[in-house]
PDB file of N, CA and C in Angstrom:
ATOM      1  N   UNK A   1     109.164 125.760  59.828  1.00  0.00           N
ATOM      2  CA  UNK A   1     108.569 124.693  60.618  1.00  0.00           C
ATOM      3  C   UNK A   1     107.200 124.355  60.019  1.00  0.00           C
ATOM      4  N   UNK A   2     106.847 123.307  59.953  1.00  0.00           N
ATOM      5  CA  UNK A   2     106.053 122.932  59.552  1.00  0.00           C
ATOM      6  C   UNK A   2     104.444 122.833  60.619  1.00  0.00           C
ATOM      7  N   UNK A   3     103.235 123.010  60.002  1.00  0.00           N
ATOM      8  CA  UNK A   3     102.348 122.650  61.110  1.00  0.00           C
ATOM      9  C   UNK A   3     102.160 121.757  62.156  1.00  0.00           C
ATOM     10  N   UNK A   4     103.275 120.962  61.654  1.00  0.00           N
ATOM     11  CA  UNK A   4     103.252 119.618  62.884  1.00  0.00           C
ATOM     12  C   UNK A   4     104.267 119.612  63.637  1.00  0.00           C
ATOM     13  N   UNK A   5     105.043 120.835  63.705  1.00  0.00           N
ATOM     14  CA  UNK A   5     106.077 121.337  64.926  1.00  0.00           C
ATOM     15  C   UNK A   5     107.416 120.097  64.118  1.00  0.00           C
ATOM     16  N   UNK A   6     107.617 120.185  62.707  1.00  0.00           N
ATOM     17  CA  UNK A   6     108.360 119.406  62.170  1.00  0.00           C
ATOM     18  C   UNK A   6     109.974 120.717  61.215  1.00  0.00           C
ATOM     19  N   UNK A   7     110.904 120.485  61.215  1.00  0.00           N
ATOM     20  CA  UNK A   7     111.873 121.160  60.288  1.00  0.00           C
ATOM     21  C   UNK A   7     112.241 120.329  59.451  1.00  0.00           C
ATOM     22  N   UNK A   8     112.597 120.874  57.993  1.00  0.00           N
ATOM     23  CA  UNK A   8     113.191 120.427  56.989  1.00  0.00           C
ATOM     24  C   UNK A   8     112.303 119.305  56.580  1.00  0.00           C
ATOM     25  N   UNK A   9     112.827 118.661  55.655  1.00  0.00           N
ATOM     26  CA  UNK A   9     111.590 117.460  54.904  1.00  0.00           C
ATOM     27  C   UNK A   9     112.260 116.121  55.772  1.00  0.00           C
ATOM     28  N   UNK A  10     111.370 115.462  55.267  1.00  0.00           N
ATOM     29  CA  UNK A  10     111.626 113.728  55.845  1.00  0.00           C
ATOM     30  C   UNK A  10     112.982 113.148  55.160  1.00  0.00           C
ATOM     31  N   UNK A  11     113.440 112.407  55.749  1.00  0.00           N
ATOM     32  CA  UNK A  11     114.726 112.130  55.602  1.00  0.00           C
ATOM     33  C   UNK A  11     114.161 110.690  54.391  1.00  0.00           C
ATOM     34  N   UNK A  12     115.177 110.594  53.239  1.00  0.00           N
ATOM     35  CA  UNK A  12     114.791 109.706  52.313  1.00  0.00           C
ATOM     36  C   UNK A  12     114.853 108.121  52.460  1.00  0.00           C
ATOM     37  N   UNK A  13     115.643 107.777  53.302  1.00  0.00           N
ATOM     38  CA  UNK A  13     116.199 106.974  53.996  1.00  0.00           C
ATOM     39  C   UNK A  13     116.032 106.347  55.233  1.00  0.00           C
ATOM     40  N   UNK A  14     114.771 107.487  55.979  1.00  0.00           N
ATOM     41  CA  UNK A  14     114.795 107.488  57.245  1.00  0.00           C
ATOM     42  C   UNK A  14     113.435 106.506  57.716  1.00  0.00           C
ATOM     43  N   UNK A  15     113.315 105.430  58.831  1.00  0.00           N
ATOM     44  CA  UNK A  15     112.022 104.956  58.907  1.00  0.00           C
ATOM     45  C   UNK A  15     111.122 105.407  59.254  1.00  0.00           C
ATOM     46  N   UNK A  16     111.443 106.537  60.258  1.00  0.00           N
ATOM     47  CA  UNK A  16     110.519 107.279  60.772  1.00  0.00           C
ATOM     48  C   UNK A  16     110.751 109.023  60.631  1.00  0.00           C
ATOM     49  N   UNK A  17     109.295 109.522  60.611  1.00  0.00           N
ATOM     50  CA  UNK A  17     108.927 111.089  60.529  1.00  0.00           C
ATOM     51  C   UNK A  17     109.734 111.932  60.953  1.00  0.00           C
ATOM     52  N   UNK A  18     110.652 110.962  62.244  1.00  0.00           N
ATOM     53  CA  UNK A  18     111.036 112.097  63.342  1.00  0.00           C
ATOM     54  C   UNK A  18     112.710 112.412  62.673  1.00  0.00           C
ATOM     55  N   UNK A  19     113.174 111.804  61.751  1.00  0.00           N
ATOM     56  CA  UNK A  19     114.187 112.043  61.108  1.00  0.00           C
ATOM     57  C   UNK A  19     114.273 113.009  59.819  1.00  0.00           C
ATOM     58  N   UNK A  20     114.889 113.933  59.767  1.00  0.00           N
ATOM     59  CA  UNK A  20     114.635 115.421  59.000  1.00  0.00           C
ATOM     60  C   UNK A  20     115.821 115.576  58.403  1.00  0.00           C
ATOM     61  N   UNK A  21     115.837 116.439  56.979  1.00  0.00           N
ATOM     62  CA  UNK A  21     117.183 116.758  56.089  1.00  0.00           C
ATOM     63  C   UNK A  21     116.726 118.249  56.012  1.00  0.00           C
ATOM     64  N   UNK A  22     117.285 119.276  56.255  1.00  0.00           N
ATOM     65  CA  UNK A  22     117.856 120.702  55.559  1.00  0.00           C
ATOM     66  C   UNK A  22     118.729 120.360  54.662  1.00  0.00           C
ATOM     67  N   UNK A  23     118.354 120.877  53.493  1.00  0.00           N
ATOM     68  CA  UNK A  23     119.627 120.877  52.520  1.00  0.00           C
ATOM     69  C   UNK A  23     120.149 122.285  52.385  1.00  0.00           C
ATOM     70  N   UNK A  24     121.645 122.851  52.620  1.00  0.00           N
ATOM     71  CA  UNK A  24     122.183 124.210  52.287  1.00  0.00           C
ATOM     72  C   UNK A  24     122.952 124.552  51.453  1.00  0.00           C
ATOM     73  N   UNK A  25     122.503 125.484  51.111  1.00  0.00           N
ATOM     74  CA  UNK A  25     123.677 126.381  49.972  1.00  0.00           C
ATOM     75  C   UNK A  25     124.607 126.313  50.296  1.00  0.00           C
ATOM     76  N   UNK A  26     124.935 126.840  51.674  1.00  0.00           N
ATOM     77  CA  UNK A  26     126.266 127.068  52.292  1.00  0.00           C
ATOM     78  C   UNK A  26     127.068 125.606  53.077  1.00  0.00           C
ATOM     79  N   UNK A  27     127.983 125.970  54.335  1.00  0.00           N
ATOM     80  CA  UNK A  27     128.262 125.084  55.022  1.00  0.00           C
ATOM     81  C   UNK A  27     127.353 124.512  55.507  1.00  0.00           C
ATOM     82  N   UNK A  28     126.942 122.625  55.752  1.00  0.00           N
ATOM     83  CA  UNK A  28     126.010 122.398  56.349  1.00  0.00           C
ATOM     84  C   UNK A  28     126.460 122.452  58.265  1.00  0.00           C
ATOM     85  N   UNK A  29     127.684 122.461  58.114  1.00  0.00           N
ATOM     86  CA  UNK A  29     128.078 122.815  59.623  1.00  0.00           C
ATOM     87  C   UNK A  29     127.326 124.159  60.207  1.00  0.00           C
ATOM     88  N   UNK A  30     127.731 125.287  59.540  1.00  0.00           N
ATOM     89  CA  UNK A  30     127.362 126.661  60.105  1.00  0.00           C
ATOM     90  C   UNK A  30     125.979 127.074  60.096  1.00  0.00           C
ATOM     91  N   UNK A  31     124.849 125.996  59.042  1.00  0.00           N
ATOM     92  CA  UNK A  31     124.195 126.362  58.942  1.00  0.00           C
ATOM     93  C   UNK A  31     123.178 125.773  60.429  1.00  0.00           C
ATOM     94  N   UNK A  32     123.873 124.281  60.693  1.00  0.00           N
ATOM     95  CA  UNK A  32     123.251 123.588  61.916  1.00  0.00           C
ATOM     96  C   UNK A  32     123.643 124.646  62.995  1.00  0.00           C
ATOM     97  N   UNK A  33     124.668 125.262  63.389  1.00  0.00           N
ATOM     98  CA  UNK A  33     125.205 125.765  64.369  1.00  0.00           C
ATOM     99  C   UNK A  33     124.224 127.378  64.699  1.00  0.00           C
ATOM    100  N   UNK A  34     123.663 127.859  63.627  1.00  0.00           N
ATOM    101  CA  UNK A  34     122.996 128.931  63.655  1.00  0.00           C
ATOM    102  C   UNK A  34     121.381 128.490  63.912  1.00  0.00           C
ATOM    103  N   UNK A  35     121.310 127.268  63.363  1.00  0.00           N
ATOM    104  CA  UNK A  35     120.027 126.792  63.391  1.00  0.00           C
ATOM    105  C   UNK A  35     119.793 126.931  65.368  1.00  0.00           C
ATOM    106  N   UNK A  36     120.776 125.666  65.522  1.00  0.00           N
ATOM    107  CA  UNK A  36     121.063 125.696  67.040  1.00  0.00           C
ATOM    108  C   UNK A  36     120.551 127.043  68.294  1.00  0.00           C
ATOM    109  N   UNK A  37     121.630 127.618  67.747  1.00  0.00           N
ATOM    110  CA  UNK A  37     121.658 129.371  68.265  1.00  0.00           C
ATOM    111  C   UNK A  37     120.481 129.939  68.604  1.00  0.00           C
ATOM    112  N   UNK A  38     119.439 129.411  67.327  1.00  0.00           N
ATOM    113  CA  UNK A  38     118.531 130.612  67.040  1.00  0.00           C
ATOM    114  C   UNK A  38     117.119 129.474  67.684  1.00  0.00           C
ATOM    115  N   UNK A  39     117.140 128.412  68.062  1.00  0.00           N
ATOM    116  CA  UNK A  39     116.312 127.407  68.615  1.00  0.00           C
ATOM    117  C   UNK A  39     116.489 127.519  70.087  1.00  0.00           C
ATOM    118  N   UNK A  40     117.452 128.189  70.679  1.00  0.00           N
ATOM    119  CA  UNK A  40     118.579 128.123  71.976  1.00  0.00           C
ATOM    120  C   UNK A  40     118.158 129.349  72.444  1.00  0.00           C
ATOM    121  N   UNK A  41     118.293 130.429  71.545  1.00  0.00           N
ATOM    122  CA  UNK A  41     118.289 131.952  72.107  1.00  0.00           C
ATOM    123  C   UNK A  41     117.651 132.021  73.339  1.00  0.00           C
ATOM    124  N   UNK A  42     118.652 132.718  73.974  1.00  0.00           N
ATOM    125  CA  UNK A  42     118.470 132.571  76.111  1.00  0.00           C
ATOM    126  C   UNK A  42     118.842 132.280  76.627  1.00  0.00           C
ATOM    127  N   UNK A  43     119.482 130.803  76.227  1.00  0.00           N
ATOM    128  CA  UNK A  43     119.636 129.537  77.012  1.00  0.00           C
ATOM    129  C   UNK A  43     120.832 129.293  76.739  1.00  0.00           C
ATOM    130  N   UNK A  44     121.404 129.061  78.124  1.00  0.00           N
ATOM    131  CA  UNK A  44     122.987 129.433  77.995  1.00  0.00           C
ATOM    132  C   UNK A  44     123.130 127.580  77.460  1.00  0.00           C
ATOM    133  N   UNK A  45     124.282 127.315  76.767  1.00  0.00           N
ATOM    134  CA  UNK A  45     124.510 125.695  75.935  1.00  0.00           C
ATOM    135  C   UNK A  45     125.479 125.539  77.029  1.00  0.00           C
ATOM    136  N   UNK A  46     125.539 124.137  77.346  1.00  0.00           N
ATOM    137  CA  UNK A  46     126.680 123.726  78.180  1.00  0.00           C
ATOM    138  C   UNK A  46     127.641 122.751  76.603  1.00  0.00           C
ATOM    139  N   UNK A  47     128.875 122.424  76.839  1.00  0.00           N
ATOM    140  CA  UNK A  47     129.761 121.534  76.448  1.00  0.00           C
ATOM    141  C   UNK A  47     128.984 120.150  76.764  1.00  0.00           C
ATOM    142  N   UNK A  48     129.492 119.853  75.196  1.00  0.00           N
ATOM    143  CA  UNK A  48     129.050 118.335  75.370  1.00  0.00           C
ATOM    144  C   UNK A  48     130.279 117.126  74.119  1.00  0.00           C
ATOM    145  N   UNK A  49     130.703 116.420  75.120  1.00  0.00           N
ATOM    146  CA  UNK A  49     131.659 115.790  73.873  1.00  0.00           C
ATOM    147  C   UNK A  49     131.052 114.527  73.237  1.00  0.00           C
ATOM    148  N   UNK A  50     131.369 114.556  71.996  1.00  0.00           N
ATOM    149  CA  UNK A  50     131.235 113.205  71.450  1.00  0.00           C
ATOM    150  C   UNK A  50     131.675 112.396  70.605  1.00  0.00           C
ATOM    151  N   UNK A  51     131.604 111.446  70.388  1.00  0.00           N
ATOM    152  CA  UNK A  51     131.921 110.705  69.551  1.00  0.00           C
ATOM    153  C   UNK A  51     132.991 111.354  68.441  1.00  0.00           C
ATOM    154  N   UNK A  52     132.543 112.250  68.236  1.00  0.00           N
ATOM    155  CA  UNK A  52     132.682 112.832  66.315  1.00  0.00           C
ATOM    156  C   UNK A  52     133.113 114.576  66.851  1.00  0.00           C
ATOM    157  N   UNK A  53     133.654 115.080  67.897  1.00  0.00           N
ATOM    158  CA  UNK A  53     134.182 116.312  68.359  1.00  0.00           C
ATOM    159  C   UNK A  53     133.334 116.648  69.429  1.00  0.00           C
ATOM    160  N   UNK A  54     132.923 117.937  69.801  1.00  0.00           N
ATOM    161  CA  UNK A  54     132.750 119.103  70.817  1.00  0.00           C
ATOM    162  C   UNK A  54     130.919 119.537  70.386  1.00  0.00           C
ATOM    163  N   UNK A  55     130.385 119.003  70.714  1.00  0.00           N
ATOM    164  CA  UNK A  55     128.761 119.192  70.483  1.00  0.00           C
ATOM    165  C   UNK A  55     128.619 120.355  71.841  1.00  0.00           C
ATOM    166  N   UNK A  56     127.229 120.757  71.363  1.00  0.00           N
ATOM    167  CA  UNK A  56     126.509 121.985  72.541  1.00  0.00           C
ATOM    168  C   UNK A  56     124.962 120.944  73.244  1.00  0.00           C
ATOM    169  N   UNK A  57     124.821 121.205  74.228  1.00  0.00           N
ATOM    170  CA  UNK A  57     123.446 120.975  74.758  1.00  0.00           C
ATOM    171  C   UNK A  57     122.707 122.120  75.585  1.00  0.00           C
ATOM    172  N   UNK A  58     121.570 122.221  75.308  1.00  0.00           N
ATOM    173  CA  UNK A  58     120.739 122.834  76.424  1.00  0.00           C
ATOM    174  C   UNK A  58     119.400 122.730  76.650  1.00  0.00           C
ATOM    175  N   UNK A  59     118.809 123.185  77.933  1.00  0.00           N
ATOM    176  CA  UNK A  59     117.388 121.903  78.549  1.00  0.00           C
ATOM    177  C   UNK A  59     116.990 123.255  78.933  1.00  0.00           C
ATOM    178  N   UNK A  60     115.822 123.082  78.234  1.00  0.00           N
ATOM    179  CA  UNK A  60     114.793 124.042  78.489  1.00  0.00           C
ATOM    180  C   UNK A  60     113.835 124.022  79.768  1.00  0.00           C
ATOM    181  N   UNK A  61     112.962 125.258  80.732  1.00  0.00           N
ATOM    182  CA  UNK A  61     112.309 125.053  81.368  1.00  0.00           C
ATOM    183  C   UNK A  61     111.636 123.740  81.323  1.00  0.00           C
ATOM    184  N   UNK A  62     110.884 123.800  80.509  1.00  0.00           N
ATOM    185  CA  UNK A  62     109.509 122.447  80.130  1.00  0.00           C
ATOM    186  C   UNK A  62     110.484 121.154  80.275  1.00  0.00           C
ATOM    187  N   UNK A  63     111.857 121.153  80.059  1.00  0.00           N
ATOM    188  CA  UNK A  63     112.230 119.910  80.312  1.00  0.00           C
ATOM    189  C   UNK A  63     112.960 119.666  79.005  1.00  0.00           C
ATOM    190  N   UNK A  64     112.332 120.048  77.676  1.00  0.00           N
ATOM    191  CA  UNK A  64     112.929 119.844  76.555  1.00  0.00           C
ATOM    192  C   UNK A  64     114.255 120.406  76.327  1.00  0.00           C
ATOM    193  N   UNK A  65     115.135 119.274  75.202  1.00  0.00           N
ATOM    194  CA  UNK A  65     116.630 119.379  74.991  1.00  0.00           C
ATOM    195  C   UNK A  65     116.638 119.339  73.738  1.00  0.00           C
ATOM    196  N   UNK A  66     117.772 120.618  73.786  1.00  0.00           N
ATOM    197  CA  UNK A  66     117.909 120.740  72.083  1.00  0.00           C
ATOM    198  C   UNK A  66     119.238 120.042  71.971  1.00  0.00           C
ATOM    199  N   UNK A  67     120.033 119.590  70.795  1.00  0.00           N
ATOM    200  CA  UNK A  67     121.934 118.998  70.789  1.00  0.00           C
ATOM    201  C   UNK A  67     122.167 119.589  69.958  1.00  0.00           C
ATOM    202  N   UNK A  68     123.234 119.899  70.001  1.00  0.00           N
ATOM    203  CA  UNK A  68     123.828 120.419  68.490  1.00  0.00           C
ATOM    204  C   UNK A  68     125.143 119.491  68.342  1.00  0.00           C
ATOM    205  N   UNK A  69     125.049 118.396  67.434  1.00  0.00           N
ATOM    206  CA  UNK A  69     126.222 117.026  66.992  1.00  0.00           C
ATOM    207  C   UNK A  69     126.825 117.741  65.825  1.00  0.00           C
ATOM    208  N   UNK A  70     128.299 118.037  66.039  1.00  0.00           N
ATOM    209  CA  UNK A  70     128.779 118.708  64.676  1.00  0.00           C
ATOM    210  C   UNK A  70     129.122 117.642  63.768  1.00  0.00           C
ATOM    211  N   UNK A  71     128.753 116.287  64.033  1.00  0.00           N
ATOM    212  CA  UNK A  71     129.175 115.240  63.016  1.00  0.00           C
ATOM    213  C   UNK A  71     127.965 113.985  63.609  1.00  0.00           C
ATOM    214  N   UNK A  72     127.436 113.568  62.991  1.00  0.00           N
ATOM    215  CA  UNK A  72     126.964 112.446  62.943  1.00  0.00           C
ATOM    216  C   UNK A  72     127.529 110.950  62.578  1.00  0.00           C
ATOM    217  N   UNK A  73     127.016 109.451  63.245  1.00  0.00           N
ATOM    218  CA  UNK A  73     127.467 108.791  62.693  1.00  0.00           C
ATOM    219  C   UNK A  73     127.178 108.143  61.508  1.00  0.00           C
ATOM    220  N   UNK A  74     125.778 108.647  61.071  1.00  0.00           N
ATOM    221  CA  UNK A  74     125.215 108.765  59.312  1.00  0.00           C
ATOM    222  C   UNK A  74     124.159 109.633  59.413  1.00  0.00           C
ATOM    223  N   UNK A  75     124.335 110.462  58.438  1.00  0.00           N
ATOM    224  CA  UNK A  75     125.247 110.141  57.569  1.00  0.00           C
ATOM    225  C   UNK A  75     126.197 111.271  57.356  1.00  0.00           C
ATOM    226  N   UNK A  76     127.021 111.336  58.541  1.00  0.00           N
ATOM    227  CA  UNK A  76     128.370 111.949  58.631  1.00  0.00           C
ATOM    228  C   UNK A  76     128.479 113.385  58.059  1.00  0.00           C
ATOM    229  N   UNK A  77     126.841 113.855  58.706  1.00  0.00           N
ATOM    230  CA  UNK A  77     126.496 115.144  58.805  1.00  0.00           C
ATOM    231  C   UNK A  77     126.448 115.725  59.888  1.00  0.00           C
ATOM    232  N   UNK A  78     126.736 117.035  59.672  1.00  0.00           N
ATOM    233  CA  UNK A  78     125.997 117.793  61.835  1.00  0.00           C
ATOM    234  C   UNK A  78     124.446 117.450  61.941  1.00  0.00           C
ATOM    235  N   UNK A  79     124.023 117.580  62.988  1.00  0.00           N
ATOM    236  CA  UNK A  79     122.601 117.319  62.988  1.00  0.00           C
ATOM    237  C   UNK A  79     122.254 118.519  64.476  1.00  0.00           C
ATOM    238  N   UNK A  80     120.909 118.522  64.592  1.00  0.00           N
ATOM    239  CA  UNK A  80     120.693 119.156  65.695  1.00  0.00           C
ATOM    240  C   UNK A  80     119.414 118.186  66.324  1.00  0.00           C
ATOM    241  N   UNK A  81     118.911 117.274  67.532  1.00  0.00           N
ATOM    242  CA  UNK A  81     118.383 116.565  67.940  1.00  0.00           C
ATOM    243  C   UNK A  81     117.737 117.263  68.862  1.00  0.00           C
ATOM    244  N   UNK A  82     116.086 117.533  68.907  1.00  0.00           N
ATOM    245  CA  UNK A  82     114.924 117.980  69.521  1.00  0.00           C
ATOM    246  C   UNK A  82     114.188 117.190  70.362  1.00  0.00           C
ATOM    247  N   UNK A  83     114.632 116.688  71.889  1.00  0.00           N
ATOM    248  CA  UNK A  83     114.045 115.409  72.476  1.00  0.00           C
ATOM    249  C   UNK A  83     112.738 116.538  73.597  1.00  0.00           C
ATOM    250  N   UNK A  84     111.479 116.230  73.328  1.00  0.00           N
ATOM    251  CA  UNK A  84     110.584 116.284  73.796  1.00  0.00           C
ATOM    252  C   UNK A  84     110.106 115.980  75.103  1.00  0.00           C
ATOM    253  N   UNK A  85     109.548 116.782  76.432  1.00  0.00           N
ATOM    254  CA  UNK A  85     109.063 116.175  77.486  1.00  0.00           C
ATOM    255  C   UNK A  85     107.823 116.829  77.796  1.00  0.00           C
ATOM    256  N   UNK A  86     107.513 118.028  77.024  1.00  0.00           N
ATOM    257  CA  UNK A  86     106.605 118.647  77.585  1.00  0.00           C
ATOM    258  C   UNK A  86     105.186 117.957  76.057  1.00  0.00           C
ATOM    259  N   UNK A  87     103.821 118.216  76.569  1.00  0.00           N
ATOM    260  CA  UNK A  87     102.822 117.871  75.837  1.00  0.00           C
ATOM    261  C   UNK A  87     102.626 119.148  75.114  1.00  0.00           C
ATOM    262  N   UNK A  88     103.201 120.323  75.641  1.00  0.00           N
ATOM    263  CA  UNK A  88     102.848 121.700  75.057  1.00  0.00           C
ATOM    264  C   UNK A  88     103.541 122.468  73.985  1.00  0.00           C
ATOM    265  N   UNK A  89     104.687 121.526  74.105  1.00  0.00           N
ATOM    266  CA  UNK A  89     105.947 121.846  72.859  1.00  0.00           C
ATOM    267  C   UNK A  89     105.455 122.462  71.553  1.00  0.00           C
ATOM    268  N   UNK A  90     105.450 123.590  71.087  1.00  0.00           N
ATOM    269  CA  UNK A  90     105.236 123.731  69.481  1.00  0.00           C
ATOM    270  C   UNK A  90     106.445 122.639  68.620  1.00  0.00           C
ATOM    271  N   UNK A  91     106.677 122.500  69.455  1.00  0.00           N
ATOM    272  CA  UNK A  91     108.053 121.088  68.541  1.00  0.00           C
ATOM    273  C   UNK A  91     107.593 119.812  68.553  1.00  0.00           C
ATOM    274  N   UNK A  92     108.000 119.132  67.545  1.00  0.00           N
ATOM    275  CA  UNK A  92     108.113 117.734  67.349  1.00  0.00           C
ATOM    276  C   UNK A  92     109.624 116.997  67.848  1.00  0.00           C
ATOM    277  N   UNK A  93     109.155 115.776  68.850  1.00  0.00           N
ATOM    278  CA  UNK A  93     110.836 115.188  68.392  1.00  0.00           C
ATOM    279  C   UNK A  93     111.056 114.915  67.218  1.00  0.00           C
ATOM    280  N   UNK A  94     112.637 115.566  67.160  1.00  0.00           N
ATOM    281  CA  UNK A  94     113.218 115.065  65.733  1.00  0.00           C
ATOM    282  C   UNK A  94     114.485 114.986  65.525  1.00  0.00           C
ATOM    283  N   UNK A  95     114.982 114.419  64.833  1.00  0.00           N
ATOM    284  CA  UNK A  95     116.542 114.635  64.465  1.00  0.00           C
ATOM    285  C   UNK A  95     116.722 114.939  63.498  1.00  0.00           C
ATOM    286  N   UNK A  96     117.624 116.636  63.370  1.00  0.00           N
ATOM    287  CA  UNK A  96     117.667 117.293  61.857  1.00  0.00           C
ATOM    288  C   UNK A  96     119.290 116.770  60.979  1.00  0.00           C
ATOM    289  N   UNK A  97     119.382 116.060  60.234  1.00  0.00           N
ATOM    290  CA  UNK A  97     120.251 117.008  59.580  1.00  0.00           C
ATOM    291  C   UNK A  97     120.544 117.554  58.487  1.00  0.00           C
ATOM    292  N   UNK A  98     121.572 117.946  58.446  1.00  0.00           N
ATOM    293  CA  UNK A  98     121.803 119.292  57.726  1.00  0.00           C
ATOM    294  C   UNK A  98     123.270 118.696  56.356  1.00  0.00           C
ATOM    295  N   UNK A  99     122.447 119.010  55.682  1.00  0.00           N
ATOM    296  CA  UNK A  99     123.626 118.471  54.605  1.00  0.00           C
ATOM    297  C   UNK A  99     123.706 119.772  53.214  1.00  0.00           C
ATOM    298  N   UNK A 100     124.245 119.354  52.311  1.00  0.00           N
ATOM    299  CA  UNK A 100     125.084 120.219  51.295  1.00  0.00           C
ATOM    300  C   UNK A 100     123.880 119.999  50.311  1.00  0.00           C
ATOM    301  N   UNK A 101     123.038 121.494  49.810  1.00  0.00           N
ATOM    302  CA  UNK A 101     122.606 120.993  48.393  1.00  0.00           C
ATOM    303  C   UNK A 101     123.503 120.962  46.953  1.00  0.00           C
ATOM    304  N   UNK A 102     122.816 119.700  46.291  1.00  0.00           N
ATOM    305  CA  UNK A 102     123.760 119.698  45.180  1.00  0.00           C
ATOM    306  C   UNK A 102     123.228 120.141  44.034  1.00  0.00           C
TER     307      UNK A 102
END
């Protein structure tokens, strides 16, 4: 994480800050799904469907929601989406995703 409560770099493509790329060695699925997990730890995820399969959600005390989208609609990556309510958040809103390094 970065000092500005930011993950992964700026998306190349993206207009704004709040859009983020992890690039992985491995699956970029498993790697969002652990990312998830380990952003979550505690917090039980409810089912969430969408568009593109079987996503996770969960809402933190402060109000803040983490997603875990196992497919996006671009760029047809998983992503994990950080929506903000509290002023105290060590997080930034953002939307990560997670793609394949080449």
């Amino acid at each position: 994480m970065t000092k500005g409560g930011y993950f992964g770099k700026k998306s190349s493509n993206a207009k704004h800050t709040s859009t983020r790329t992890i690039k992985c060695k491995n699956s970029p699925y498993a790697e969002a799904k652990k990312f998830f997990k380990k952003l979550t730890q505690g917090y039980k995820a409810k089912d969430l469907n969408t568009k593109y399969g079987k996503g996770k959600i969960v809402k933190f005390d402060d109000g803040t929601v983490v997603t875990f989208r196992p497919v996006t609609s671009s760029p047809k990556s998983p992503a994990v989406d950080i929506q903000i309510t509290s002023a105290t958040s060590k997080f930034q809103k953002q939307k990560i995703h997670f793609s394949k390094k080449v």
